[in-house]
C-alpha atoms as a PDB file:
ATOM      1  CA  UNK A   1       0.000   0.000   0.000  1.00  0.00           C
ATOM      2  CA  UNK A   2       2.985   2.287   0.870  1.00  0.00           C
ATOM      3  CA  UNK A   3       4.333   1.925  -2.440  1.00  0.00           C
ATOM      4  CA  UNK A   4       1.137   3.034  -4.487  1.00  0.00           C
ATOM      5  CA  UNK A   5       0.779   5.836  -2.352  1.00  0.00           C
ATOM      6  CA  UNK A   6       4.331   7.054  -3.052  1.00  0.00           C
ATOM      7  CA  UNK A   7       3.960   6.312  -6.952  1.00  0.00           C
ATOM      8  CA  UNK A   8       0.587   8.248  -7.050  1.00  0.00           C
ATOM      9  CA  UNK A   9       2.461  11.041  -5.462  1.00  0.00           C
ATOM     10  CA  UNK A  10       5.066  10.963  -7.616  1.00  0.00           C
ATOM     11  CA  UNK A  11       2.884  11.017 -10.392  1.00  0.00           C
ATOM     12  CA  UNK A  12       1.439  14.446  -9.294  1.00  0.00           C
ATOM     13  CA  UNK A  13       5.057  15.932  -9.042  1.00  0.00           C
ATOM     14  CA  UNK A  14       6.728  16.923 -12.697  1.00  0.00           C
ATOM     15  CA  UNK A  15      10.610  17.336 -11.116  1.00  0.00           C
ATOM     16  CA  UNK A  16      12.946  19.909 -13.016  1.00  0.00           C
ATOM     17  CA  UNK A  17      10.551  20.065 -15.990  1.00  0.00           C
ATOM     18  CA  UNK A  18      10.814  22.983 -18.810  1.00  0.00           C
ATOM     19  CA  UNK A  19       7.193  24.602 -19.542  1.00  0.00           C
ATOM     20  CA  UNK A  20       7.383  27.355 -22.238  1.00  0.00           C
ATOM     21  CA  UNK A  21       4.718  29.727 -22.379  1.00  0.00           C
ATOM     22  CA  UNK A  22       3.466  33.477 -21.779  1.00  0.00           C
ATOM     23  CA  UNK A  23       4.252  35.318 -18.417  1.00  0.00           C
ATOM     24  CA  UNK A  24       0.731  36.898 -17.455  1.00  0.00           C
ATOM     25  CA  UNK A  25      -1.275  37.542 -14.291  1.00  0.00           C
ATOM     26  CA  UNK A  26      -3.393  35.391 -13.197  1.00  0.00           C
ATOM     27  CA  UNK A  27      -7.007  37.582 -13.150  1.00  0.00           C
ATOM     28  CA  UNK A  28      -6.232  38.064 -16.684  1.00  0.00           C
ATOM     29  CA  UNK A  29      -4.889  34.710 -17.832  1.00  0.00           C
ATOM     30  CA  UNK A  30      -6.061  34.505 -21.378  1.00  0.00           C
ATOM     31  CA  UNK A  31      -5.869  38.283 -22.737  1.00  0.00           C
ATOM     32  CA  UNK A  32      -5.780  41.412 -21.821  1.00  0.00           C
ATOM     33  CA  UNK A  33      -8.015  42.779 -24.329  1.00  0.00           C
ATOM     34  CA  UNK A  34     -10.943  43.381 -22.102  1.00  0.00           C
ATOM     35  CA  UNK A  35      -8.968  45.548 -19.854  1.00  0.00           C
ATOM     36  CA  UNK A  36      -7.718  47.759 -22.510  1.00  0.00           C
ATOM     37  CA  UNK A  37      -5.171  48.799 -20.693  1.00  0.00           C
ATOM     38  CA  UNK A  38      -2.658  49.162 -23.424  1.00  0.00           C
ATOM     39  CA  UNK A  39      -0.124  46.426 -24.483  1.00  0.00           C
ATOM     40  CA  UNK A  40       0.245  43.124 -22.640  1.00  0.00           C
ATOM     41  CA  UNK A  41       2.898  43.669 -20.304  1.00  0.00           C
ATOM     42  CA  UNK A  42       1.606  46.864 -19.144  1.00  0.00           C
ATOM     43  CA  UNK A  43      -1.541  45.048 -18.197  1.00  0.00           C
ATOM     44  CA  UNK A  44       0.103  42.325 -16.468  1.00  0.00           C
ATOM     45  CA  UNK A  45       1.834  44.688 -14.381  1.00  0.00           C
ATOM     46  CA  UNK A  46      -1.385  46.912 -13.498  1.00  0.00           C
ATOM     47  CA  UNK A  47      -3.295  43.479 -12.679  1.00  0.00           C
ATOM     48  CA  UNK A  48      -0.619  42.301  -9.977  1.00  0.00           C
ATOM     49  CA  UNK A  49       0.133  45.779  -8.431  1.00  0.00           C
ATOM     50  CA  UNK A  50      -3.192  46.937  -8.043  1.00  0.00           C
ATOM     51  CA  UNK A  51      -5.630  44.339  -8.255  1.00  0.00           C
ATOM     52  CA  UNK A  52      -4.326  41.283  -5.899  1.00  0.00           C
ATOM     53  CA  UNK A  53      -3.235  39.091  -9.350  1.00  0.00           C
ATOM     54  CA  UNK A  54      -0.452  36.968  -9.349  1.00  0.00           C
ATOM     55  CA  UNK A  55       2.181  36.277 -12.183  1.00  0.00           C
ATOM     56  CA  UNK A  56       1.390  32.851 -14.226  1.00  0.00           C
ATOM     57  CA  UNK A  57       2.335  30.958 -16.764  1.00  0.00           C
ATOM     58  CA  UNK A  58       0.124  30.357 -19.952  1.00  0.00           C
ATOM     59  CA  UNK A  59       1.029  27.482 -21.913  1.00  0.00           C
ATOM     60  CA  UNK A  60      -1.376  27.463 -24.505  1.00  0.00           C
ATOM     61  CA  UNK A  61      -4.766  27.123 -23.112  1.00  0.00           C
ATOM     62  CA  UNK A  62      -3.630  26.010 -19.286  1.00  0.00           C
ATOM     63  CA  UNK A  63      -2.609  28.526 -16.661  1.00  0.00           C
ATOM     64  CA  UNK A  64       0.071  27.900 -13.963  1.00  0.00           C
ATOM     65  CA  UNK A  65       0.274  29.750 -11.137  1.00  0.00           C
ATOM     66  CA  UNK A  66       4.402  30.798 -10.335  1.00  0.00           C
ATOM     67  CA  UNK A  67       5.781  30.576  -7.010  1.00  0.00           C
ATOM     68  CA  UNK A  68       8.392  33.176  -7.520  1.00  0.00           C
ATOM     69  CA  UNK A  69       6.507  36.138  -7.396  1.00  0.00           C
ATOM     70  CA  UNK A  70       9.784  39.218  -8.523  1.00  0.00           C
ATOM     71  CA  UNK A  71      11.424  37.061 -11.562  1.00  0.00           C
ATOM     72  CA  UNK A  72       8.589  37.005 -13.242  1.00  0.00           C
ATOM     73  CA  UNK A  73       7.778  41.321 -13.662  1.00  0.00           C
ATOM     74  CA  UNK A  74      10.616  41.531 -16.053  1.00  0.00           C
ATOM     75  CA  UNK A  75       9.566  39.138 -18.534  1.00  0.00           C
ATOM     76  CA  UNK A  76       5.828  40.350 -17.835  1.00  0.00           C
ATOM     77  CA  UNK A  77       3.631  39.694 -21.244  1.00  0.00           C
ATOM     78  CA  UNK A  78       6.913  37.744 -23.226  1.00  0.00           C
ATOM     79  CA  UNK A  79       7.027  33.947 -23.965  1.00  0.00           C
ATOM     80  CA  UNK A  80       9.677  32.501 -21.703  1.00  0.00           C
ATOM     81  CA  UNK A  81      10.993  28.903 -20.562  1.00  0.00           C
ATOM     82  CA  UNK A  82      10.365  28.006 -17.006  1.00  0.00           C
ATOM     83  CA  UNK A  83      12.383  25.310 -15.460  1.00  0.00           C
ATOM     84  CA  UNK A  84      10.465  24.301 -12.754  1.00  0.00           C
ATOM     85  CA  UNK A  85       8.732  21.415 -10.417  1.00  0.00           C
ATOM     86  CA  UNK A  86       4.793  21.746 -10.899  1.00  0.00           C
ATOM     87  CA  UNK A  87       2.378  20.262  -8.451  1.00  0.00           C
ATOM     88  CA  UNK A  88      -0.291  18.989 -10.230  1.00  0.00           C
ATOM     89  CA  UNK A  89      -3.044  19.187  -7.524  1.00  0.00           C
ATOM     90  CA  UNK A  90      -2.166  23.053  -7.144  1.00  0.00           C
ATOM     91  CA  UNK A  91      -1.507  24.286 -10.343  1.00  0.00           C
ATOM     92  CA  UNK A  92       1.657  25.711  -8.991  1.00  0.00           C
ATOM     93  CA  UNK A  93       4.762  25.931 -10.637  1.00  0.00           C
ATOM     94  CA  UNK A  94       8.065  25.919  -7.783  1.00  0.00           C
ATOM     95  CA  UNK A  95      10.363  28.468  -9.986  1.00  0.00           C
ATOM     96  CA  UNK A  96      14.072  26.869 -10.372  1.00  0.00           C
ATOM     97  CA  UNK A  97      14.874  29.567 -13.470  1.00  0.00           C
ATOM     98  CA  UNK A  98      12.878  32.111 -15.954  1.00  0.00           C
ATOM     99  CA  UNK A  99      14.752  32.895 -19.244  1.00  0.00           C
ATOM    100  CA  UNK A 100      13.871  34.413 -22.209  1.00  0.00           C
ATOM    101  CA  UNK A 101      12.046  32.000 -24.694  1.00  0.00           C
ATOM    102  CA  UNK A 102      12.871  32.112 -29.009  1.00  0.00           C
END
């Protein structure tokens, strides 16, 4: 019983995994075109300082939240890699490194 309890867990953990996608907030999470608050990473800004958002990561249609909270500003609205651990159950991604994406 122990050990399908430890490879369920397991299962829920991705460890050191690379997700590339958009840095966004996560109120907005899909566009920013209803706020029209200007260009992307304007917006993304605007929704974390002043509306209790928190930066994400959109990889295509999902939406992760980040657990490194200052990285992620300076890539706000820009596709970047993450390299990362994401707990399934949480949608959380536990930040290792944010770089620039091609």
């Amino acid at each position: 019983m122990k050990g399908m309890i430890l490879i369920v867990a397991m299962a829920m953990v991705a460890y050191g995994a690379e997700f590339t996608g958009v840095i966004t907030d996560s109120m907005c999470a899909t566009g920013h075109e209803s706020m029209k608050m200007g260009p992307d990473p304007e917006c993304v800004k605007a929704c974390v300082k002043g509306h209790n958002s928190k930066y994400a990561l959109r990889v295509g249609k999902q939406v992760y939240k980040l657990s490194d909270q200052q990285t992620p500003a300076a890539f706000a609205g820009k596709k970047v890699k993450v390299t990362g651990t994401l707990y399934e159950k949480t949608g959380i991604i536990k930040v290792d490194a944010i770089v620039a994406a091609k």
